[in-house]
Protein backbone atom coordinates (compact mmCIF):
# COMPACT_ATOMS: atom_id res chain seq x y z
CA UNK A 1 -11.67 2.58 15.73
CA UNK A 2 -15.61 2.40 15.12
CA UNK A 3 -14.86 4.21 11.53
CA UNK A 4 -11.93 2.09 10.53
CA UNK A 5 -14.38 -0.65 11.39
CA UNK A 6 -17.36 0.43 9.39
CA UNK A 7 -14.78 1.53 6.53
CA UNK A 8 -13.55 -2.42 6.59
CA UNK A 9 -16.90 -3.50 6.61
CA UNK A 10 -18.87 -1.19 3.82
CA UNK A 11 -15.33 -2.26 2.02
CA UNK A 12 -14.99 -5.52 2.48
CA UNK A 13 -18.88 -6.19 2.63
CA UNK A 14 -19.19 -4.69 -1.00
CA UNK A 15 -16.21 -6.74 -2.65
CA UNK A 16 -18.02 -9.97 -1.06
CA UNK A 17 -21.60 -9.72 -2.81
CA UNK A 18 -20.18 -11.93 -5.62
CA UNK A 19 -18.77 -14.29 -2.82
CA UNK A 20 -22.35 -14.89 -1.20
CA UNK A 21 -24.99 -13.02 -3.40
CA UNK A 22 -23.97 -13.67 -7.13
CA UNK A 23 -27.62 -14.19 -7.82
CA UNK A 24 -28.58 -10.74 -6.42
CA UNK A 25 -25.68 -9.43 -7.93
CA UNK A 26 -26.81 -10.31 -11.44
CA UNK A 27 -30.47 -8.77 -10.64
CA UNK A 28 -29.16 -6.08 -9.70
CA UNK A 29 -27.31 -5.40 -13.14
CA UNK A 30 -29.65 -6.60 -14.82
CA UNK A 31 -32.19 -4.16 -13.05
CA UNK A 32 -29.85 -0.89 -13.06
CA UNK A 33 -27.51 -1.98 -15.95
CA UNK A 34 -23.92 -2.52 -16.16
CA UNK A 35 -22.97 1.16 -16.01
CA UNK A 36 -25.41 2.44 -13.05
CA UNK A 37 -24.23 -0.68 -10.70
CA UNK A 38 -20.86 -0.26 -11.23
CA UNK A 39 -20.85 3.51 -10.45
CA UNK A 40 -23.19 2.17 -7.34
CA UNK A 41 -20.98 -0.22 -6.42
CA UNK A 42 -18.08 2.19 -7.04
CA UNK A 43 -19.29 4.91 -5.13
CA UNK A 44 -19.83 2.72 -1.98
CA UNK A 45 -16.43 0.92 -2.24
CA UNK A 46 -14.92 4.19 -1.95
CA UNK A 47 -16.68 5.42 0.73
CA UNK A 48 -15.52 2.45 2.66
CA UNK A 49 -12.07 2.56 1.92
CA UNK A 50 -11.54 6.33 2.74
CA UNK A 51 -12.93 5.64 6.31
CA UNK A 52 -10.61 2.65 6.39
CA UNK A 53 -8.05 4.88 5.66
CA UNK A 54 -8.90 7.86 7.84
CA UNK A 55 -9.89 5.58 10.51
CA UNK A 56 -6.60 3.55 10.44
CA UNK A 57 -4.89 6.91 10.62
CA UNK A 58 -6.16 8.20 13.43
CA UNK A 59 -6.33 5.40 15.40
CA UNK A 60 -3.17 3.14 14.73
CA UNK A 61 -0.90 5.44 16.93
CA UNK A 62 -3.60 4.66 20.18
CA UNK A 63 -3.71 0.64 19.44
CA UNK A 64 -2.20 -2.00 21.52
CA UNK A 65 1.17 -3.70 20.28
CA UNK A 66 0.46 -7.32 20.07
CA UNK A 67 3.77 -7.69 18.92
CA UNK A 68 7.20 -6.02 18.11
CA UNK A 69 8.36 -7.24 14.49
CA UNK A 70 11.97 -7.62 14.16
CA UNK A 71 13.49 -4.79 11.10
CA UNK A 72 14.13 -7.94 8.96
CA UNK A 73 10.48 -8.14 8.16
CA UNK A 74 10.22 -4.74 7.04
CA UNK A 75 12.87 -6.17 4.28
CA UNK A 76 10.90 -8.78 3.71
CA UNK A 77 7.83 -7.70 3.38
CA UNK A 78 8.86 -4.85 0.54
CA UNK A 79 10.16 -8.06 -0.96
CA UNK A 80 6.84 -10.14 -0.96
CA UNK A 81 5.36 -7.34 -2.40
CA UNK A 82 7.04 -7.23 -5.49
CA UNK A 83 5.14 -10.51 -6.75
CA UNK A 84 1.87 -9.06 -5.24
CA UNK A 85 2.11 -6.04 -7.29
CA UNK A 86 2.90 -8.57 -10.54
CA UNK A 87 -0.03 -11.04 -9.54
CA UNK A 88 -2.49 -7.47 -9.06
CA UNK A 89 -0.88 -5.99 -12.80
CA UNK A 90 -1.75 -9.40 -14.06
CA UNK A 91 -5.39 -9.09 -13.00
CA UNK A 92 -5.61 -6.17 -15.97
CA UNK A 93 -3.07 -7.26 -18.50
CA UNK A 94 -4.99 -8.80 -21.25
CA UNK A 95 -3.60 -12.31 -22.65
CA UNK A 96 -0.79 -13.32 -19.80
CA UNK A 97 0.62 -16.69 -18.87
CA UNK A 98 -0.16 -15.14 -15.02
CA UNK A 99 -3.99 -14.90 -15.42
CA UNK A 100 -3.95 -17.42 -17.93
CA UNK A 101 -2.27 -20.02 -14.96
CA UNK A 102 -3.96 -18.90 -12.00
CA UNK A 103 -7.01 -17.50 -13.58
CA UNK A 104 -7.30 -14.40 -10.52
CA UNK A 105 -4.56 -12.71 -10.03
CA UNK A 106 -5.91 -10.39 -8.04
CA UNK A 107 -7.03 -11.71 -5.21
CA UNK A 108 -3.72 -13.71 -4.94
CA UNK A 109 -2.14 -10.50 -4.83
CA UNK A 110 -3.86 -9.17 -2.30
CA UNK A 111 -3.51 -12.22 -0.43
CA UNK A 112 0.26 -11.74 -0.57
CA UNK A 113 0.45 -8.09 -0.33
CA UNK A 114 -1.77 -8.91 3.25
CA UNK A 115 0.70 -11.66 4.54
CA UNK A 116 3.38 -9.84 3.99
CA UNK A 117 2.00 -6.65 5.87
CA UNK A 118 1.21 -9.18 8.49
CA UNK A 119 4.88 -10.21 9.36
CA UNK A 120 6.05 -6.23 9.39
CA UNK A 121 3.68 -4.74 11.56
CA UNK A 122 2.30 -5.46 15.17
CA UNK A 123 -0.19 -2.87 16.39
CA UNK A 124 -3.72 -4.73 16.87
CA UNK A 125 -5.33 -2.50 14.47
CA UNK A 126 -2.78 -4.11 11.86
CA UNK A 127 -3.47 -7.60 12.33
CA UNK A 128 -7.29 -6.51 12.22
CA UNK A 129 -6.80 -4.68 8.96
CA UNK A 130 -4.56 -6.87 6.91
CA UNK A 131 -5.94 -9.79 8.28
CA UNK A 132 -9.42 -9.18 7.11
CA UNK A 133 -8.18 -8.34 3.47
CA UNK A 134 -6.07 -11.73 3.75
CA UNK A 135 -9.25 -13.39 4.80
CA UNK A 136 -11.31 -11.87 2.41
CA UNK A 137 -8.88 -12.46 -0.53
CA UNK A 138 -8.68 -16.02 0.37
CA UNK A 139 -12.17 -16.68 0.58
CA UNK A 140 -12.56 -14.61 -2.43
CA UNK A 141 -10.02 -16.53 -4.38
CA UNK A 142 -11.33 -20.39 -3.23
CA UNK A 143 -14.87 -19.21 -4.63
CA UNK A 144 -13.68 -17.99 -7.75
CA UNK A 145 -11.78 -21.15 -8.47
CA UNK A 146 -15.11 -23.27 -7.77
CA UNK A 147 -17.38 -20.16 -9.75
CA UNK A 148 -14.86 -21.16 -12.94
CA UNK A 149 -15.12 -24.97 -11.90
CA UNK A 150 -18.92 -24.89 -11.54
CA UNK A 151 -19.24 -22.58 -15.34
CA UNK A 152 -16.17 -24.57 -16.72
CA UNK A 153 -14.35 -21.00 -17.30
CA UNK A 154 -11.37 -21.15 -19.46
CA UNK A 155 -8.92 -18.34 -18.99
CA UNK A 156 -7.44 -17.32 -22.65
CA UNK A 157 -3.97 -18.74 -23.23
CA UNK A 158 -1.16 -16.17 -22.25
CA UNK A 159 1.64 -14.76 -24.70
CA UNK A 160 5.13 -14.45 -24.17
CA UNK A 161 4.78 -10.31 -25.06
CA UNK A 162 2.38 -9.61 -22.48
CA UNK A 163 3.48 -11.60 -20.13
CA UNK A 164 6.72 -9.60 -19.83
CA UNK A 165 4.72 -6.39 -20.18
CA UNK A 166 2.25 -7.60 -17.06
CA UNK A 167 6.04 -8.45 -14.86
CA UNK A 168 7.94 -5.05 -16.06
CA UNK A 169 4.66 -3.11 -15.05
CA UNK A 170 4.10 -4.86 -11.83
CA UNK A 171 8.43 -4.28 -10.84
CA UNK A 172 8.40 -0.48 -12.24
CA UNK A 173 4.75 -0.07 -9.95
CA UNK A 174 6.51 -1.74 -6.99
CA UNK A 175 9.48 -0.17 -7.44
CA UNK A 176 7.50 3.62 -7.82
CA UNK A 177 5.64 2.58 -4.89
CA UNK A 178 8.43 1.31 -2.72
CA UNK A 179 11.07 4.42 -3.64
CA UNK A 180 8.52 7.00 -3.52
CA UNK A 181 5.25 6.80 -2.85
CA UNK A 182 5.35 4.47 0.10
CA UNK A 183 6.60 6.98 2.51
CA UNK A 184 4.68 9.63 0.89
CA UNK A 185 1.99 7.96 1.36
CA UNK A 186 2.00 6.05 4.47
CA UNK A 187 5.37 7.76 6.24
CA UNK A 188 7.28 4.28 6.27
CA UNK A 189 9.90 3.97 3.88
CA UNK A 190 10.37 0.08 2.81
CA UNK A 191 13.84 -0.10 2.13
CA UNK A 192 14.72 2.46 4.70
């Protein structure tokens, strides 16, 4: 558990320097550059998650069940993630009505992906790691919003085109991921 933990934190601490540092943030680049802090901040991110991973694997089979999820979740969850993987598609797609609207997509996403995880899963290692990303995604999300408020951000007006390009990437990723790569990945199949 103390690597998962560390993993969550290095992770999570990382994607959060914009949430309460922004100011050191921008010293920082401006200091090391673009290119350097993103490779930096790269390089540390990944570290994190692959202890979150390899700590969650190891140690999900020995944590307590807080709670025994009825198989109907499972459904829904693979369900709620199909607009999570849209909303997270929509983060990257240039000149969509779904970043245009809600300005991060992202963090939504992983807000929803989160939740949904939530409802389908009871070990206590679980709740701890989906709902620190939900957390984190919320907070993350909320100070966004007020960032764009504060700078009077204007996200670019969306197109029809890509907005149908940002949903048919997001259903053929969720759709990949929930077929395949799912149970590949993490041994649980969805839909099965």
């Amino acid at each position: 558990m103390t690597y998962f933990i560390i993993g969550l934190l290095i992770f999570l601490g990382t994607h959060s320097i914009r949430i309460f540092a922004d100011d050191w943030r921008s010293l920082q680049i401006s200091r090391l550059g673009l290119l350097r802090w993103k490779l930096l901040y790269g390089a540390i991110s990944a570290i994190g998650f692959g202890l979150i991973v390899w700590g969650f694997a190891v140690t999900r089979p020995e944590t307590a069940i807080v709670w025994n999820p009825p198989l109907w979740t499972r459904h829904l969850a693979a369900l709620l993630t199909l607009p999570a993987f849209i909303l997270i598609v929509a983060a990257y797609i240039p000149r969509n009505r779904i970043r245009a609207m809600l300005g991060h997509p992202m963090v939504l996403g992983v807000v929803l992906w989160a939740l949904a995880h939530l409802l389908a899963n009871g070990r206590s290692i679980d709740l701890l790691l989906f709902g620190s990303f939900s957390a984190w995604a919320a907070i993350d999300y909320a100070m966004a919003a007020q960032r764009d408020r504060k700078t009077n951000t204007k996200h670019p007006a969306g197109t029809l085109a890509s907005t149908l390009i940002t949903v048919a990437i997001g259903v053929a990723g969720w759709w990949l991921f929930a077929t395949y790569l799912h149970v590949s990945l993490i041994g649980v199949r969805p839909f099965g």
